[in-house]
C-alpha atoms as a PDB file:
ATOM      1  CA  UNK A   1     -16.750 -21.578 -18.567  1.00  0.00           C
ATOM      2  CA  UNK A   2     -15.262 -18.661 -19.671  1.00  0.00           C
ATOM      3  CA  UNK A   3     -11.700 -17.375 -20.261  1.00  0.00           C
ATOM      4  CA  UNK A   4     -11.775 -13.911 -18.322  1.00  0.00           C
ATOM      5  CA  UNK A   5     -10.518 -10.341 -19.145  1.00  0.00           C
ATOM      6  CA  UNK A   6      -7.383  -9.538 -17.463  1.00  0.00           C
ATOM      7  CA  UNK A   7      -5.181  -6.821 -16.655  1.00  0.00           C
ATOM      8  CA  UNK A   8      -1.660  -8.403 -15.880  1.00  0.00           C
ATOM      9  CA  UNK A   9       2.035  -6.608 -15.485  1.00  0.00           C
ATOM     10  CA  UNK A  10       5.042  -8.140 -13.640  1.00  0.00           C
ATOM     11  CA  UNK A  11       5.459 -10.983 -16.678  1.00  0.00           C
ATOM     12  CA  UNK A  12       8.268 -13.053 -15.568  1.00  0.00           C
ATOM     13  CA  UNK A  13       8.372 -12.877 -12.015  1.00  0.00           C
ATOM     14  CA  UNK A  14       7.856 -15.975  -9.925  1.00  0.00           C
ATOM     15  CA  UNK A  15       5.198 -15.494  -7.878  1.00  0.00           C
ATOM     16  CA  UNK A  16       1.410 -14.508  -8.927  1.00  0.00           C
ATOM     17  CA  UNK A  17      -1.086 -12.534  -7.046  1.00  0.00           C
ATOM     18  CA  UNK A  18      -4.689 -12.498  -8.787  1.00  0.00           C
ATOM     19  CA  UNK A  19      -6.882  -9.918  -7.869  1.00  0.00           C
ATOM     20  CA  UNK A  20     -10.978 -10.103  -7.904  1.00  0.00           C
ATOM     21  CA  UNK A  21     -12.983  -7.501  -7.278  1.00  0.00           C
ATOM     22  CA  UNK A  22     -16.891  -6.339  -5.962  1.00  0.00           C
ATOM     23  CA  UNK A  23     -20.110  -6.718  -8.003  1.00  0.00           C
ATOM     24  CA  UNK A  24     -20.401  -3.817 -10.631  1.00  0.00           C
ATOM     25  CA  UNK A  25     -16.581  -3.456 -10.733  1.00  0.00           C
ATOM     26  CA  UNK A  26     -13.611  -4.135 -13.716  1.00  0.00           C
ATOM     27  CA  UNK A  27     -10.184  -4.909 -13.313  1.00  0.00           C
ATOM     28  CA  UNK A  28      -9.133  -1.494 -13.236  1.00  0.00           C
ATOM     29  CA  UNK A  29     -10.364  -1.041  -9.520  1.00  0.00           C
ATOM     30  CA  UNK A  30      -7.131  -2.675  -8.414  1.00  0.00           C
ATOM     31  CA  UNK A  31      -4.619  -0.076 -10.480  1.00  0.00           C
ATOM     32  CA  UNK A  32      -3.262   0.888  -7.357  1.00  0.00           C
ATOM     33  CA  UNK A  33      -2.233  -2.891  -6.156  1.00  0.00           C
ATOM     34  CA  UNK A  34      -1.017  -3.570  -9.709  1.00  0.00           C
ATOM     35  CA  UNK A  35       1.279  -1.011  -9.820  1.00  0.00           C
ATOM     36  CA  UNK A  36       2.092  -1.183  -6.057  1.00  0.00           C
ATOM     37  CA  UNK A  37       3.417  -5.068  -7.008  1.00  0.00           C
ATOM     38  CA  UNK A  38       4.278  -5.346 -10.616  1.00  0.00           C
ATOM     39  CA  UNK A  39       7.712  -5.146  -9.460  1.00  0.00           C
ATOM     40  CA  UNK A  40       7.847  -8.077  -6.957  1.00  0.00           C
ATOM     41  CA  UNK A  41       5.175 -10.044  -8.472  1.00  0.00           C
ATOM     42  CA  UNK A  42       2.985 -11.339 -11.595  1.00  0.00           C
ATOM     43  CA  UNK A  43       0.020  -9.442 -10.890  1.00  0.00           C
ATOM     44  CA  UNK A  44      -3.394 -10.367 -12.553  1.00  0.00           C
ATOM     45  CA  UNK A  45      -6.780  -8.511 -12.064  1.00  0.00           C
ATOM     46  CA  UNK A  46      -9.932 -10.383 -13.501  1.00  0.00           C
ATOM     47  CA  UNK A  47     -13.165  -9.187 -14.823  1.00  0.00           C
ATOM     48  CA  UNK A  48     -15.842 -11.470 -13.335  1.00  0.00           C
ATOM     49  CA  UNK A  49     -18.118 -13.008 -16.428  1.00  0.00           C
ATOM     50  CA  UNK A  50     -20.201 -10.573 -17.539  1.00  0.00           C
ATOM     51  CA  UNK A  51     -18.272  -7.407 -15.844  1.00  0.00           C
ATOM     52  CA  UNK A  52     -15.495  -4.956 -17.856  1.00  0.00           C
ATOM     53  CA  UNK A  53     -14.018  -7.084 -20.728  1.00  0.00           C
ATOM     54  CA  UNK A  54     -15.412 -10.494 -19.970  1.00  0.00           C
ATOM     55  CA  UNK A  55     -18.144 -12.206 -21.573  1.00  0.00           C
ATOM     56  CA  UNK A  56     -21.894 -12.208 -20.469  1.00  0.00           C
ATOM     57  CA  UNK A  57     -22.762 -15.912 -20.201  1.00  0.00           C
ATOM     58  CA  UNK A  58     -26.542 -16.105 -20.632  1.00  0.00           C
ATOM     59  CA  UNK A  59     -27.498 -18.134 -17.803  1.00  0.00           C
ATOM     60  CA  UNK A  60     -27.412 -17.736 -13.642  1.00  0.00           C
ATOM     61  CA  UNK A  61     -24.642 -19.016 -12.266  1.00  0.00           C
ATOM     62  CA  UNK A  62     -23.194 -19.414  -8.420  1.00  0.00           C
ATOM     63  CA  UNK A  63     -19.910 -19.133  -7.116  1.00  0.00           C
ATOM     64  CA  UNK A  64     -18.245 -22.127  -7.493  1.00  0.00           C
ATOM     65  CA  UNK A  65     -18.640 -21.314 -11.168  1.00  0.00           C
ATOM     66  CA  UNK A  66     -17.248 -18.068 -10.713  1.00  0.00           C
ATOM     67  CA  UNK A  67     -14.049 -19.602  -9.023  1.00  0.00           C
ATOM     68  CA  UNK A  68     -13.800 -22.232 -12.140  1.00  0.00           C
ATOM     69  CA  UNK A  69     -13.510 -19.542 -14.327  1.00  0.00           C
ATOM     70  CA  UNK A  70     -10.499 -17.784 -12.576  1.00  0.00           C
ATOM     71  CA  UNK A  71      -8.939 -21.653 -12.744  1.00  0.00           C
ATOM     72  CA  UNK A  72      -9.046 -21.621 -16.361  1.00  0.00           C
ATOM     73  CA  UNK A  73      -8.548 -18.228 -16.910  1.00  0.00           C
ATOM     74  CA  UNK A  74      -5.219 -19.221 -15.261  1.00  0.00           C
ATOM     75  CA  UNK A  75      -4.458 -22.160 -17.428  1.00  0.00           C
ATOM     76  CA  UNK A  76      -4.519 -20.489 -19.997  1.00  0.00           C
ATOM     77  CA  UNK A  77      -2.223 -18.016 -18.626  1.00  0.00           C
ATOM     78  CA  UNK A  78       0.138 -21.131 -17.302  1.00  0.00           C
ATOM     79  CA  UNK A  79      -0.391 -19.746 -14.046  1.00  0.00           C
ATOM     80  CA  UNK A  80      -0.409 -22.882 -11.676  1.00  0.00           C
ATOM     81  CA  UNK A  81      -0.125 -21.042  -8.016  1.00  0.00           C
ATOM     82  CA  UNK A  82      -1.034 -18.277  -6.892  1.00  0.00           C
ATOM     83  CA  UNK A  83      -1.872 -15.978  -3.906  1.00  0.00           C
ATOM     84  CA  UNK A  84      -5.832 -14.398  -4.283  1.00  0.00           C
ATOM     85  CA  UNK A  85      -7.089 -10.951  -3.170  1.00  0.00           C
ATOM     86  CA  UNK A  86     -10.708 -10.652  -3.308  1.00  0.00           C
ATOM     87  CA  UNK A  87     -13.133  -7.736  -2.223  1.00  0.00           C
ATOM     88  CA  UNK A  88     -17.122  -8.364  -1.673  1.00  0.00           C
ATOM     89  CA  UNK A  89     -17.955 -10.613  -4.116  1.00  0.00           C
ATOM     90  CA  UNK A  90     -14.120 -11.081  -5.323  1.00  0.00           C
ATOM     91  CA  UNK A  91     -13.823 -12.167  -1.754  1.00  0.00           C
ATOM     92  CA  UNK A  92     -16.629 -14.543  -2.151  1.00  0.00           C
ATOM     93  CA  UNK A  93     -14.902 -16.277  -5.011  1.00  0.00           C
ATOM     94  CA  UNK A  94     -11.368 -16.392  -2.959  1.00  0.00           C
ATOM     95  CA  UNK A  95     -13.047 -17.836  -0.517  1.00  0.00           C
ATOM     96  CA  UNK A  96     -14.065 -20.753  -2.047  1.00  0.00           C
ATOM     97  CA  UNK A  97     -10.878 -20.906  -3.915  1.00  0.00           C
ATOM     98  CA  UNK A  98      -9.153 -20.945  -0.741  1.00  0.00           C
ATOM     99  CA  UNK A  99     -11.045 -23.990   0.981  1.00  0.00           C
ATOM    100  CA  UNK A 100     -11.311 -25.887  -2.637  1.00  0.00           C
ATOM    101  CA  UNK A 101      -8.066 -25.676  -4.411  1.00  0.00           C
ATOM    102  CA  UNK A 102      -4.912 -26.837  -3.759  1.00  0.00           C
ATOM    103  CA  UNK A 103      -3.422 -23.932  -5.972  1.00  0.00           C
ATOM    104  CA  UNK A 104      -3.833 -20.932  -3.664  1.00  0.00           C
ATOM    105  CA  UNK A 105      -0.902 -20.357  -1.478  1.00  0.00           C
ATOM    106  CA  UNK A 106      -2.271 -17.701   0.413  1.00  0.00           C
ATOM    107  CA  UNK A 107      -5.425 -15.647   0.690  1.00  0.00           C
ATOM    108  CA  UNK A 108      -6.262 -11.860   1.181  1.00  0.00           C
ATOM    109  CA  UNK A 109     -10.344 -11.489   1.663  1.00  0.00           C
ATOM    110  CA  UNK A 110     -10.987  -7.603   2.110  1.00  0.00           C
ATOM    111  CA  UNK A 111     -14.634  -6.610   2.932  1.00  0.00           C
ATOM    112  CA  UNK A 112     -16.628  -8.970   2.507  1.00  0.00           C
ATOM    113  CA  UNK A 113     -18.310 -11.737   4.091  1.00  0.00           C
ATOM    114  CA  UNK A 114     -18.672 -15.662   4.854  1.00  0.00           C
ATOM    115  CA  UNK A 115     -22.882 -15.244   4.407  1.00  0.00           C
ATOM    116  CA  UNK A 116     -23.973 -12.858   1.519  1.00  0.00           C
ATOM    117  CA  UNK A 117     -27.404 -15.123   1.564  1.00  0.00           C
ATOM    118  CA  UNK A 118     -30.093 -12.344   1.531  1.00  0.00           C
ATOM    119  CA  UNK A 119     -32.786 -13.178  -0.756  1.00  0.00           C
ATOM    120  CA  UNK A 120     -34.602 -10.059  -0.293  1.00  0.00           C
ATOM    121  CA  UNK A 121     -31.944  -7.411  -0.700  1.00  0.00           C
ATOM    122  CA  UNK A 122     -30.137  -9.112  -4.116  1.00  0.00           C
ATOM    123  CA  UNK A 123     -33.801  -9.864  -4.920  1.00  0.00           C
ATOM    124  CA  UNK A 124     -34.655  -5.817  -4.842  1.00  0.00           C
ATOM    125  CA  UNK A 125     -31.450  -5.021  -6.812  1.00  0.00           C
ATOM    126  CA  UNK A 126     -32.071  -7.528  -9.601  1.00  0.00           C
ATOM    127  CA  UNK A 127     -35.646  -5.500 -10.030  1.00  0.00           C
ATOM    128  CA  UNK A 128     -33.741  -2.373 -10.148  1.00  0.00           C
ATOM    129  CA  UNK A 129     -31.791  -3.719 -12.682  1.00  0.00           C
ATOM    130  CA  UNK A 130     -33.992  -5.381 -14.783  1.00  0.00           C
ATOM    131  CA  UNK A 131     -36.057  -2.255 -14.871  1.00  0.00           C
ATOM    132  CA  UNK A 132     -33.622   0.378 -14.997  1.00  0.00           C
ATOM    133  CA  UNK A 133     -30.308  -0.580 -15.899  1.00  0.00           C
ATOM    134  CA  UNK A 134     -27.293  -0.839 -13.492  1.00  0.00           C
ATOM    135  CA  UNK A 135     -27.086   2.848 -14.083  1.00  0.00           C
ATOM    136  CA  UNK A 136     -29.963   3.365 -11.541  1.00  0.00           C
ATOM    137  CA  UNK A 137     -27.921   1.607  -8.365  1.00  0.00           C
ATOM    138  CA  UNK A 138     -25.067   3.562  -9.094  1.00  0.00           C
ATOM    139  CA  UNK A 139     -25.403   6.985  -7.012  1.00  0.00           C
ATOM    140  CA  UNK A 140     -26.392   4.639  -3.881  1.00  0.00           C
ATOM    141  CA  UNK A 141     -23.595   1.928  -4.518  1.00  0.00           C
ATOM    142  CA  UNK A 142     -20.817   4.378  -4.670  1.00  0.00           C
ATOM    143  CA  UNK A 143     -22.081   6.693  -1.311  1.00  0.00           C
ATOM    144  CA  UNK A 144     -21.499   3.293   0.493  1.00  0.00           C
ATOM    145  CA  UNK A 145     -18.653   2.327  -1.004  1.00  0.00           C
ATOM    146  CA  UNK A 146     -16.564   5.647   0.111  1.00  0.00           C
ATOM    147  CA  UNK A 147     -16.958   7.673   3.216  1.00  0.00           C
ATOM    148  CA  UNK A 148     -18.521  10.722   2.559  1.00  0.00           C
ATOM    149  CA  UNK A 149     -14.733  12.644   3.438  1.00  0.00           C
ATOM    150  CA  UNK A 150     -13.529  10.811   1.029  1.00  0.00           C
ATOM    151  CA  UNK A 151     -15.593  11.041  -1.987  1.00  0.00           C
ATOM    152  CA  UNK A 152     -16.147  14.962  -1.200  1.00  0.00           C
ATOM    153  CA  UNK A 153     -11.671  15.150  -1.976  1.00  0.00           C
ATOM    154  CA  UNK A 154     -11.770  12.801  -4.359  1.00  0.00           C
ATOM    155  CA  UNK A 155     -14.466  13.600  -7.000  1.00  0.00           C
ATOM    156  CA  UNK A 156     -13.195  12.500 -10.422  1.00  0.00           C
ATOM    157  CA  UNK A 157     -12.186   8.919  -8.725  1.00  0.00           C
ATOM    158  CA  UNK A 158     -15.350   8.563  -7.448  1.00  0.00           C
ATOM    159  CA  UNK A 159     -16.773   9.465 -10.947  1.00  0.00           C
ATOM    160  CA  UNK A 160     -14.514   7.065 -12.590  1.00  0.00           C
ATOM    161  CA  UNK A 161     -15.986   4.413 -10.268  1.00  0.00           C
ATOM    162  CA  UNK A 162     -19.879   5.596 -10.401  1.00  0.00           C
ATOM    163  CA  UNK A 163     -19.328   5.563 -14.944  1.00  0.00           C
ATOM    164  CA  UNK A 164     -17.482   2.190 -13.904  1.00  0.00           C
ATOM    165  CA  UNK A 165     -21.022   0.874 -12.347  1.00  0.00           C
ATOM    166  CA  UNK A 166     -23.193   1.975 -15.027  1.00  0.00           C
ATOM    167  CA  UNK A 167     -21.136   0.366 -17.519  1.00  0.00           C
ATOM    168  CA  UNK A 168     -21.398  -3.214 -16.277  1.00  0.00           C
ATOM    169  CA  UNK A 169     -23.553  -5.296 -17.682  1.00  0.00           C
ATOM    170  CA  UNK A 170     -27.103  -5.747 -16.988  1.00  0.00           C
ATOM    171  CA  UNK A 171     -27.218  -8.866 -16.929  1.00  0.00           C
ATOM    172  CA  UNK A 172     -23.687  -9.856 -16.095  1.00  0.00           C
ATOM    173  CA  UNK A 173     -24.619  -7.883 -12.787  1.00  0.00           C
ATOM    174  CA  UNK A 174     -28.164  -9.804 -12.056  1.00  0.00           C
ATOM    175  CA  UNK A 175     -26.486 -12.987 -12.285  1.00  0.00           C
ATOM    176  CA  UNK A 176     -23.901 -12.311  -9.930  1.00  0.00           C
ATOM    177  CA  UNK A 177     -26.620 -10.820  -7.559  1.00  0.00           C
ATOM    178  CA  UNK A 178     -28.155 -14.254  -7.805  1.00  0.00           C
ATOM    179  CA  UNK A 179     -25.037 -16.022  -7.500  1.00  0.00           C
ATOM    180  CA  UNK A 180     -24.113 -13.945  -3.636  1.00  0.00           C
ATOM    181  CA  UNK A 181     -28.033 -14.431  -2.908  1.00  0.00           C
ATOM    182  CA  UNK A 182     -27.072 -18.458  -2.576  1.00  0.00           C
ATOM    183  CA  UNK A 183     -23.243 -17.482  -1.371  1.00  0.00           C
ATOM    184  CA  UNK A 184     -23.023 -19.359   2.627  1.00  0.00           C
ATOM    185  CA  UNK A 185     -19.920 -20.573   3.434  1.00  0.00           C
ATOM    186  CA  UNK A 186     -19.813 -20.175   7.012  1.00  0.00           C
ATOM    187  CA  UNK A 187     -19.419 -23.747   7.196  1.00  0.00           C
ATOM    188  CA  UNK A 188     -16.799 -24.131   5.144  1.00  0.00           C
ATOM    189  CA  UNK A 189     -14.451 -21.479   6.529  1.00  0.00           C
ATOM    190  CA  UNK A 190     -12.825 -24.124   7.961  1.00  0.00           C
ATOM    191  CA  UNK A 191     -11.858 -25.830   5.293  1.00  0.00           C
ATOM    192  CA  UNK A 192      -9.119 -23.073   4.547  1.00  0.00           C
ATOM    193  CA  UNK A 193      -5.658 -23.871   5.468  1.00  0.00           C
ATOM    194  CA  UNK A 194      -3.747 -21.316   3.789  1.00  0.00           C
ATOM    195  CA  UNK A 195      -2.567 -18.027   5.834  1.00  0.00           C
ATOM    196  CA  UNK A 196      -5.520 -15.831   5.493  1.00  0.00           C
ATOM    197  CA  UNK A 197      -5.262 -12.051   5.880  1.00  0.00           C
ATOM    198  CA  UNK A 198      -9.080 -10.466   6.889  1.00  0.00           C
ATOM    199  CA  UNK A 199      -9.240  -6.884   5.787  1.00  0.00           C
ATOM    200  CA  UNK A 200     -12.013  -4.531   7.267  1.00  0.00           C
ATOM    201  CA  UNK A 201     -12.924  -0.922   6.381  1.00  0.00           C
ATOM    202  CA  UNK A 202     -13.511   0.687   9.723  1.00  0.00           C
ATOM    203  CA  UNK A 203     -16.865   2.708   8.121  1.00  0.00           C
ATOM    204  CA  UNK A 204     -17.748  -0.240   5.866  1.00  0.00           C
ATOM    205  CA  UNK A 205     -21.541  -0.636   6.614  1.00  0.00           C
ATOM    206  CA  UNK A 206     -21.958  -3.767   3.349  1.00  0.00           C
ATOM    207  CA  UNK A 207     -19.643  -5.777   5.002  1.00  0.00           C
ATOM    208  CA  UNK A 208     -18.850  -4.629   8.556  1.00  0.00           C
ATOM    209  CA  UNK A 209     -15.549  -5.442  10.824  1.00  0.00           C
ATOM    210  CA  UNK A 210     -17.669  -7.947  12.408  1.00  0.00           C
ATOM    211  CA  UNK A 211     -18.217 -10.284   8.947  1.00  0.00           C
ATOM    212  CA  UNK A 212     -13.960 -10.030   8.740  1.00  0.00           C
ATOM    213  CA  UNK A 213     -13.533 -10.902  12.478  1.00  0.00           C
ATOM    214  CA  UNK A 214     -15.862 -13.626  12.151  1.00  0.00           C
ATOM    215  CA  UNK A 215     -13.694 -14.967   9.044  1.00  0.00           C
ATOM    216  CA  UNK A 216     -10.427 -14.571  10.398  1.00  0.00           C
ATOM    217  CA  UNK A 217     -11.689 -16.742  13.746  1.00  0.00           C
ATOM    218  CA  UNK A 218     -13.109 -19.307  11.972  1.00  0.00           C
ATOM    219  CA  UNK A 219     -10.658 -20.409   8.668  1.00  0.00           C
ATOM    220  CA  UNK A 220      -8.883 -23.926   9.688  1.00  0.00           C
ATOM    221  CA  UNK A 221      -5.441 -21.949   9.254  1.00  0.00           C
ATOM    222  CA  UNK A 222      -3.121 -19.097  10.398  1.00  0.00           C
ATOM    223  CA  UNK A 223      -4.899 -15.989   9.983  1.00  0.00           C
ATOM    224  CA  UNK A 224      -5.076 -12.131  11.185  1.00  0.00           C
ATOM    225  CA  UNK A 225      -7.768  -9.543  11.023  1.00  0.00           C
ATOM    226  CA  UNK A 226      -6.688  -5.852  10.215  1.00  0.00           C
ATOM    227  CA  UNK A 227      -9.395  -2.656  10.616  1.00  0.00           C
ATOM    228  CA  UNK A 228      -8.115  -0.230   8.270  1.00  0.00           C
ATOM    229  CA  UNK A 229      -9.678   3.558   9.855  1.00  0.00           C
ATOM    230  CA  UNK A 230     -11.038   5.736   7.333  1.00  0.00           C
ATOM    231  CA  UNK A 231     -12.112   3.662   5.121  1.00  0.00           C
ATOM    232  CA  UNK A 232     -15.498   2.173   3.703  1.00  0.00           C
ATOM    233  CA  UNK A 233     -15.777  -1.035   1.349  1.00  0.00           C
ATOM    234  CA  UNK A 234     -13.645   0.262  -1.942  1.00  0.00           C
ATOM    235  CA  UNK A 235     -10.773   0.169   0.715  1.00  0.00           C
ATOM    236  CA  UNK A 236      -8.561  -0.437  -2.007  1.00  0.00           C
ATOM    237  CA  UNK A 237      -8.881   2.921  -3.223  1.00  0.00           C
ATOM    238  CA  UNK A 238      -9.763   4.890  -0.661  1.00  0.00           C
ATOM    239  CA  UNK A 239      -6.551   3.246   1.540  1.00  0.00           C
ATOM    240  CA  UNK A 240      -4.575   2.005  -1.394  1.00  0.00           C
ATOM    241  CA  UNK A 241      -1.150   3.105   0.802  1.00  0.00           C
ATOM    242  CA  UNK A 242      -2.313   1.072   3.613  1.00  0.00           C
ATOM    243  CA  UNK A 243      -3.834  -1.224   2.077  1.00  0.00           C
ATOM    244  CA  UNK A 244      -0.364  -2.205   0.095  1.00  0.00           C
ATOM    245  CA  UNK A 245       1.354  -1.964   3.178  1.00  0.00           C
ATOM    246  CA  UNK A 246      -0.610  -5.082   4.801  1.00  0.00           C
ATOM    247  CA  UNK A 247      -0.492  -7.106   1.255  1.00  0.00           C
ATOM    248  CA  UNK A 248       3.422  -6.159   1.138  1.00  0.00           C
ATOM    249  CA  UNK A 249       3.632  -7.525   4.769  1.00  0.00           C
ATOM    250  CA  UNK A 250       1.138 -11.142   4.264  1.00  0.00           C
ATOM    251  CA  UNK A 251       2.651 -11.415   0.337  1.00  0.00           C
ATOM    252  CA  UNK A 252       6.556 -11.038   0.828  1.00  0.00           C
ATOM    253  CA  UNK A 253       7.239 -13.819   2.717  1.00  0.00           C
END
């Protein structure tokens, strides 16, 4: 397992908050979180393996690895608890960190979903990948990711975030494809005990209000389900000031 790239301010202050972020992304998606908390809190975004500064591991791997190697990514930091935000397929990973380790004090899982099992579509994106480099899904990703108002006011972000696609890893991005293709955990949702906070992007058409409210109802613990309107499935960015507000309000407890 791999020791992960990190981007980490607030040294010294007592409680953590890691952050993990979509398929295609780096750490640097969650600038405006970091600097939002680095006051208040150790703050700690994480490249997934084979995304930004982490290594490509050169073989498939699924989620539960993906959630080992925030684990020892934090040992190594001498991080032993910690609150988790995760987005897409950051919020697959918190997910199973939630329900599977006694670590997590409480969870933040912004658009995403319990059930990214869709052999078809991760199957068509691989192809794209493996034949054209991550470069080609880029345009497409980042017109769903923003709503169109958005990314017509705020061109250079949205250029910093289409380079930030076609710089990830070919095959650091296949493999996580095939690890969400596998990714059910409607099951499991139960499992989670710790206050859960279920973040929706009103125009988010990846992961819809519906896969959050179906979260929220269905964790084993205290939870709440917020629609954040404008906003598509980068909601970090494109509602960073609301989106801090709700963190602010589930974090400082």
């Amino acid at each position: 397992m791999p020791i992960l790239h990190t981007l980490q301010y607030g040294y010294g202050n007592p409680k953590t908050i890691v952050f993990l972020g979509s398929i295609g992304s780096k750490a640097h998606m969650w600038l405006p979180q970091l600097d939002a908390f680095a006051k208040t809190h150790h703050v700690i975004a994480m490249d997934h393996r084979g995304h930004g500064g982490s290594k490509v591991v050169d073989k498939p791997c699924t989620i539960r690895d993906m959630a080992q190697d925030v684990l020892i990514t934090l040992d190594a930091l001498g991080v032993r608890h910690f609150g988790v935000v995760g987005l897409s397929l950051g919020g697959a990973v918190a997910q199973y960190l939630a329900a599977n380790s006694e670590r997590v004090t409480r969870a933040v899982l912004m658009c995403t979903s319990a059930n990214f099992a869709d052999p078809e579509l991760w199957g068509k994106r691989m192809k794209v990948v493996k034949e054209r480099g991550t470069k080609a899904l880029a345009e497409s990703t980042v017109e769903r990711w923003f709503t169109p108002q958005y990314a017509e006011q705020h061109v250079a972000t949205v250029a910093m975030i289409r380079k930030m696609i076609d710089d990830t890893d070919d095959l650091g991005y296949t493999h996580c494809c095939e690890a969400l293709a596998d990714f059910d955990f409607s099951e499991q949702l139960e499992n989670i005990k710790v206050p859960v906070l279920a973040i929706a992007g009103a125009h988010d058409t990846s992961t819809p209000p519906e896969a959050l409210e179906l979260i929220a109802d269905s964790v084993g613990g205290p939870s709440m389900l917020q629609v954040v309107s404008p906003g598509s499935h980068l909601l970090n960015i494109e509602a960073a000031d609301d989106v801090n507000r709700l963190l602010r309000r589930h974090f400082v407890v």
